[in-house]
PDB file of N, CA and C in Angstrom:
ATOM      1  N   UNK A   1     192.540   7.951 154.447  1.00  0.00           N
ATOM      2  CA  UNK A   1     191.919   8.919 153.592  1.00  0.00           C
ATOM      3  C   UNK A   1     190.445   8.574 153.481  1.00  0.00           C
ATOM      4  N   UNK A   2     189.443   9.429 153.462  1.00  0.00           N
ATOM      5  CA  UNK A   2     187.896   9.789 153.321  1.00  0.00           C
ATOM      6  C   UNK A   2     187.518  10.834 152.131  1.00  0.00           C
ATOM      7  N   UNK A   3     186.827   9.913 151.869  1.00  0.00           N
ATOM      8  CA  UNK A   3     185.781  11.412 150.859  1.00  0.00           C
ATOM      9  C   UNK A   3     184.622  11.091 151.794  1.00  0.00           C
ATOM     10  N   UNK A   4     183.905  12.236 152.390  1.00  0.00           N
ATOM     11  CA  UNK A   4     182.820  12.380 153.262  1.00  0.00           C
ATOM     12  C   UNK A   4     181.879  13.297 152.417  1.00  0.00           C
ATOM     13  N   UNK A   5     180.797  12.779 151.681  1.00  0.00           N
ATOM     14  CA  UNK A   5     179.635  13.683 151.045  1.00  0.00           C
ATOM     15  C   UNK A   5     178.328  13.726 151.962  1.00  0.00           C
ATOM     16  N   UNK A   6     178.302  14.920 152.139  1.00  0.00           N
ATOM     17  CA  UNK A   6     176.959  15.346 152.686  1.00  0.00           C
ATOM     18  C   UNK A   6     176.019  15.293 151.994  1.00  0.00           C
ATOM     19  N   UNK A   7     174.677  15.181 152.340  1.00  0.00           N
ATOM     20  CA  UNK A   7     173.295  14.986 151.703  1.00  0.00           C
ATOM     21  C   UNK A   7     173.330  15.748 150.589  1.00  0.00           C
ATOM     22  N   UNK A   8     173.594  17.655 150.964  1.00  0.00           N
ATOM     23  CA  UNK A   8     173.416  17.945 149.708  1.00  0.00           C
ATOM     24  C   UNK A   8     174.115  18.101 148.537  1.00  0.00           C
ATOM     25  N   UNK A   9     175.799  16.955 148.805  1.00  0.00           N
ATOM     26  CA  UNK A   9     176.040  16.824 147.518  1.00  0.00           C
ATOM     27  C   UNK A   9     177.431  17.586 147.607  1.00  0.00           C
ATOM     28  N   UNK A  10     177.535  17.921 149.014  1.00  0.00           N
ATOM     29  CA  UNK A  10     179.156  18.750 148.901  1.00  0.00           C
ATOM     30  C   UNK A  10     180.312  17.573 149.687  1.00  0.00           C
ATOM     31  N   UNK A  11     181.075  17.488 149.217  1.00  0.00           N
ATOM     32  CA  UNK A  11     182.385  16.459 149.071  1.00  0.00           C
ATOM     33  C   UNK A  11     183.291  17.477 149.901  1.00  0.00           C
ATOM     34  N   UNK A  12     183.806  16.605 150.689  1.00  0.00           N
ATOM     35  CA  UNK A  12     185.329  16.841 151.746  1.00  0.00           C
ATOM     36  C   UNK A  12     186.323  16.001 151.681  1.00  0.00           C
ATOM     37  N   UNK A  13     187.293  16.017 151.432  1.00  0.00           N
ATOM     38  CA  UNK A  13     188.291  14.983 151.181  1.00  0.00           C
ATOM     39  C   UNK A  13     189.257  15.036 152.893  1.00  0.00           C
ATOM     40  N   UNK A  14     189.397  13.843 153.318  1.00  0.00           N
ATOM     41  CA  UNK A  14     189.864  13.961 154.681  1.00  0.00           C
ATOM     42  C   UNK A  14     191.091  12.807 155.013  1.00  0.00           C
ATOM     43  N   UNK A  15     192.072  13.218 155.217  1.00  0.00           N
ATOM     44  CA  UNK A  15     193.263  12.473 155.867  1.00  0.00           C
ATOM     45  C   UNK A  15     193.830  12.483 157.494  1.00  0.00           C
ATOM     46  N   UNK A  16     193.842  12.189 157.510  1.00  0.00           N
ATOM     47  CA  UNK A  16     194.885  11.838 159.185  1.00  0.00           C
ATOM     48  C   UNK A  16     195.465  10.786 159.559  1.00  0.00           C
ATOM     49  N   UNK A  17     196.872  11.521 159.488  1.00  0.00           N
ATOM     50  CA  UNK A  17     197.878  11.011 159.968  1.00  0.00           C
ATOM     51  C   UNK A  17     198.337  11.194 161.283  1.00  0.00           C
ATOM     52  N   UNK A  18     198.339   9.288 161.956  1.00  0.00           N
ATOM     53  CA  UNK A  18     199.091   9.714 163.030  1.00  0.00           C
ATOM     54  C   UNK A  18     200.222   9.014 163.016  1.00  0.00           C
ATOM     55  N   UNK A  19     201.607   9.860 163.700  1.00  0.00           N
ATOM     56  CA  UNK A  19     202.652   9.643 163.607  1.00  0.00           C
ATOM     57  C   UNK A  19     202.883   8.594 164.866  1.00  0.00           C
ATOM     58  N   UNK A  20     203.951   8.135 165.239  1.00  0.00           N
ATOM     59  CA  UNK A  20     204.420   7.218 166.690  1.00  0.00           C
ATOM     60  C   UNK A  20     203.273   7.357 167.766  1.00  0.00           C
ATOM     61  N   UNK A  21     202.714   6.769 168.330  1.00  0.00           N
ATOM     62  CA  UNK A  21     202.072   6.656 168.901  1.00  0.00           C
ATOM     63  C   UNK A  21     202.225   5.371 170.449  1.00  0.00           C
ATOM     64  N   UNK A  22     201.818   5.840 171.477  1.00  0.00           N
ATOM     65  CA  UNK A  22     201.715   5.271 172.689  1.00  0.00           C
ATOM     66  C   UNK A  22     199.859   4.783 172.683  1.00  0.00           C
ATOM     67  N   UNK A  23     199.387   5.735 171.997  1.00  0.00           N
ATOM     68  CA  UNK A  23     197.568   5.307 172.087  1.00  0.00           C
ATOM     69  C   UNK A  23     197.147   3.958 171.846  1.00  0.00           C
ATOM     70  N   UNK A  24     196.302   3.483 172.051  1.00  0.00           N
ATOM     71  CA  UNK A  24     196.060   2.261 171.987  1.00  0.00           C
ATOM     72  C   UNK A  24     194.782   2.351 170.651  1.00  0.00           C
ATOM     73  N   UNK A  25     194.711   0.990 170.118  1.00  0.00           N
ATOM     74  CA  UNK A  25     194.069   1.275 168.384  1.00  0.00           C
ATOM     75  C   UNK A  25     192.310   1.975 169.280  1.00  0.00           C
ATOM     76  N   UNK A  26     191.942   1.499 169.963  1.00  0.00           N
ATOM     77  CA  UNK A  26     190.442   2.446 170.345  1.00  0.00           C
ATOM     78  C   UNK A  26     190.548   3.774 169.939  1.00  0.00           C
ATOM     79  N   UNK A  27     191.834   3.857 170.918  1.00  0.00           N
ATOM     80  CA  UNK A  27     191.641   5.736 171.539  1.00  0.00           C
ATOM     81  C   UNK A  27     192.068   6.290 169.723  1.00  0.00           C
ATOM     82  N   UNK A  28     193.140   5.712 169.056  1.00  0.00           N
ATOM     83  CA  UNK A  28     193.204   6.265 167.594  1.00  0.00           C
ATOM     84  C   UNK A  28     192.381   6.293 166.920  1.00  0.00           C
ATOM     85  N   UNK A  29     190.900   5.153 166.913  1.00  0.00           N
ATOM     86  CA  UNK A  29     189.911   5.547 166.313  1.00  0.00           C
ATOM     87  C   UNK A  29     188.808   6.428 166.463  1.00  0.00           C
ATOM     88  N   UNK A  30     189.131   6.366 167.753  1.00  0.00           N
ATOM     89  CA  UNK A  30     188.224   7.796 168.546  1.00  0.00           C
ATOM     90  C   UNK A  30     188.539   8.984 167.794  1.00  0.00           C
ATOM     91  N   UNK A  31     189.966   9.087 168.179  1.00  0.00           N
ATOM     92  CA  UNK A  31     190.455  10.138 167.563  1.00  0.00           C
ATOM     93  C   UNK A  31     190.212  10.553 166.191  1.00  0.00           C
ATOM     94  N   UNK A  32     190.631   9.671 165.100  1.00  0.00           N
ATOM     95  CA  UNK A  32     189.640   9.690 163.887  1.00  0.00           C
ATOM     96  C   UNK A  32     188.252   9.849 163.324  1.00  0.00           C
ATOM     97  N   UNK A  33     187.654   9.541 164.622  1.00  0.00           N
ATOM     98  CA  UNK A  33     186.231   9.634 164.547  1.00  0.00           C
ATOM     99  C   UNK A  33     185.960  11.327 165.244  1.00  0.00           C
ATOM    100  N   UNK A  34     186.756  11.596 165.986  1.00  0.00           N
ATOM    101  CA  UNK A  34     186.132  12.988 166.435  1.00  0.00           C
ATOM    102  C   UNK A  34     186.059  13.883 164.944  1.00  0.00           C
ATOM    103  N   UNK A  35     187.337  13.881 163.987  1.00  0.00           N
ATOM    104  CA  UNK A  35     188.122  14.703 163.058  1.00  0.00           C
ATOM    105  C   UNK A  35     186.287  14.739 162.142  1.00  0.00           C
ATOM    106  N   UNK A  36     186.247  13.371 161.862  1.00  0.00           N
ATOM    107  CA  UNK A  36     184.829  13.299 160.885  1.00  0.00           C
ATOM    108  C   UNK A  36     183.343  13.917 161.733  1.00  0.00           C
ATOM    109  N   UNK A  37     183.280  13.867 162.942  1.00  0.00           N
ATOM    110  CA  UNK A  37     182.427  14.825 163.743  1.00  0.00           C
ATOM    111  C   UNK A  37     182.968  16.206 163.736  1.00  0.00           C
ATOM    112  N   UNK A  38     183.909  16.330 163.499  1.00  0.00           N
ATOM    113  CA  UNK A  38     184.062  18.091 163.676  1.00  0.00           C
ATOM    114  C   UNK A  38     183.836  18.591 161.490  1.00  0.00           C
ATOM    115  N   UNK A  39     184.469  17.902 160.822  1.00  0.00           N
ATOM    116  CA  UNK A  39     184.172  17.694 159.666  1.00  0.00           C
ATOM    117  C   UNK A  39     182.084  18.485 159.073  1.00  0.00           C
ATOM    118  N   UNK A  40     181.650  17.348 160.018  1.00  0.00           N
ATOM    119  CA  UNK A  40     180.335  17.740 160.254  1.00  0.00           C
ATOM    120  C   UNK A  40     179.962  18.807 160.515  1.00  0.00           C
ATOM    121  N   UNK A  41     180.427  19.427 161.662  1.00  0.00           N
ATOM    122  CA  UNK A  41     179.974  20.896 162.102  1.00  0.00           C
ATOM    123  C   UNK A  41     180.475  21.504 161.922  1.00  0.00           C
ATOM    124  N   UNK A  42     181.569  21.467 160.642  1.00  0.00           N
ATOM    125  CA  UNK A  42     182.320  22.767 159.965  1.00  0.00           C
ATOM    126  C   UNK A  42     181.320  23.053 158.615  1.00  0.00           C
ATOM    127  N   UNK A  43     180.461  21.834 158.494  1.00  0.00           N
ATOM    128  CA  UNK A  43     179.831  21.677 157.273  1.00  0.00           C
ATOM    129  C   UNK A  43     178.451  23.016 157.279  1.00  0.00           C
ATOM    130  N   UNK A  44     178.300  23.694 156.136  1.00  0.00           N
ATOM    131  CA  UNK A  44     177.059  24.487 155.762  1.00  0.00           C
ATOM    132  C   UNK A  44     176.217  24.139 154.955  1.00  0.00           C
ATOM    133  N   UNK A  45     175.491  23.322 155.116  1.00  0.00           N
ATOM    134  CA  UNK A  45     174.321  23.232 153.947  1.00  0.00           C
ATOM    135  C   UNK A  45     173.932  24.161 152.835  1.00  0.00           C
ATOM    136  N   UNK A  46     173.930  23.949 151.609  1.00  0.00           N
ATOM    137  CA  UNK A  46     173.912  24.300 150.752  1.00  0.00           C
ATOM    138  C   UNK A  46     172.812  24.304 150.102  1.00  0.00           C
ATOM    139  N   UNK A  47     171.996  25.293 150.036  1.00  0.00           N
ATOM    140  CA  UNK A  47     170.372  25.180 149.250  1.00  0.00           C
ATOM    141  C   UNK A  47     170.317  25.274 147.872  1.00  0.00           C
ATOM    142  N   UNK A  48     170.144  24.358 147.152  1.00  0.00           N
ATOM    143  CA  UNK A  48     170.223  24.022 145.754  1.00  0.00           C
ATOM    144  C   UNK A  48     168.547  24.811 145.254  1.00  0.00           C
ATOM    145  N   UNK A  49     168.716  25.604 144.385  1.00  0.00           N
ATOM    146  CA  UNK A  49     167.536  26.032 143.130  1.00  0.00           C
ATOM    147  C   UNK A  49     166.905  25.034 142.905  1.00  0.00           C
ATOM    148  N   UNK A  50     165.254  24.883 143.128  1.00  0.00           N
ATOM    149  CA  UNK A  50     164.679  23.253 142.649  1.00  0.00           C
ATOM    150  C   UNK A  50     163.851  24.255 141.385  1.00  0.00           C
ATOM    151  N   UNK A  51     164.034  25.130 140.648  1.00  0.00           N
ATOM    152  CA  UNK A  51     163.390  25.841 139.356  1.00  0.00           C
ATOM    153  C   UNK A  51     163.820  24.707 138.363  1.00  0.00           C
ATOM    154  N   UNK A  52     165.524  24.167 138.233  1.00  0.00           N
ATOM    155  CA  UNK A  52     165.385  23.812 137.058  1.00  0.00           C
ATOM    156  C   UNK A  52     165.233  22.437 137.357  1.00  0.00           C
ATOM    157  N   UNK A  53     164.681  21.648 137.656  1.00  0.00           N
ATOM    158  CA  UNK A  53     164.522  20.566 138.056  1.00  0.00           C
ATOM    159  C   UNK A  53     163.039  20.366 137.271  1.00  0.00           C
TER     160      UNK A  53
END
């Protein structure tokens, strides 16, 4: 499990599970690591009001 916060402050909560596996621990972290790169480019930046600041 991950909480992944982007700069401007928006939170993703992220799990993956892998079940039985033949992969070897690299290729599973690869794999984990792609999920948090795609995570990324599902992401939209969010332009925050700097008035009340």
């Amino acid at each position: 499990m991950a909480l992944i916060t982007a700069p401007d402050g928006t939170s993703y909560a992220v799990v993956v599970l892998i079940g039985q596996t033949s992969a070897s621990i690299p290729e599973r972290k690869a794999f984990m690591q792609s999920i948090s790169s795609a995570v990324a480019a599902f992401h939209k930046p969010v332009v925050r009001s700097t008035a009340n600041r």
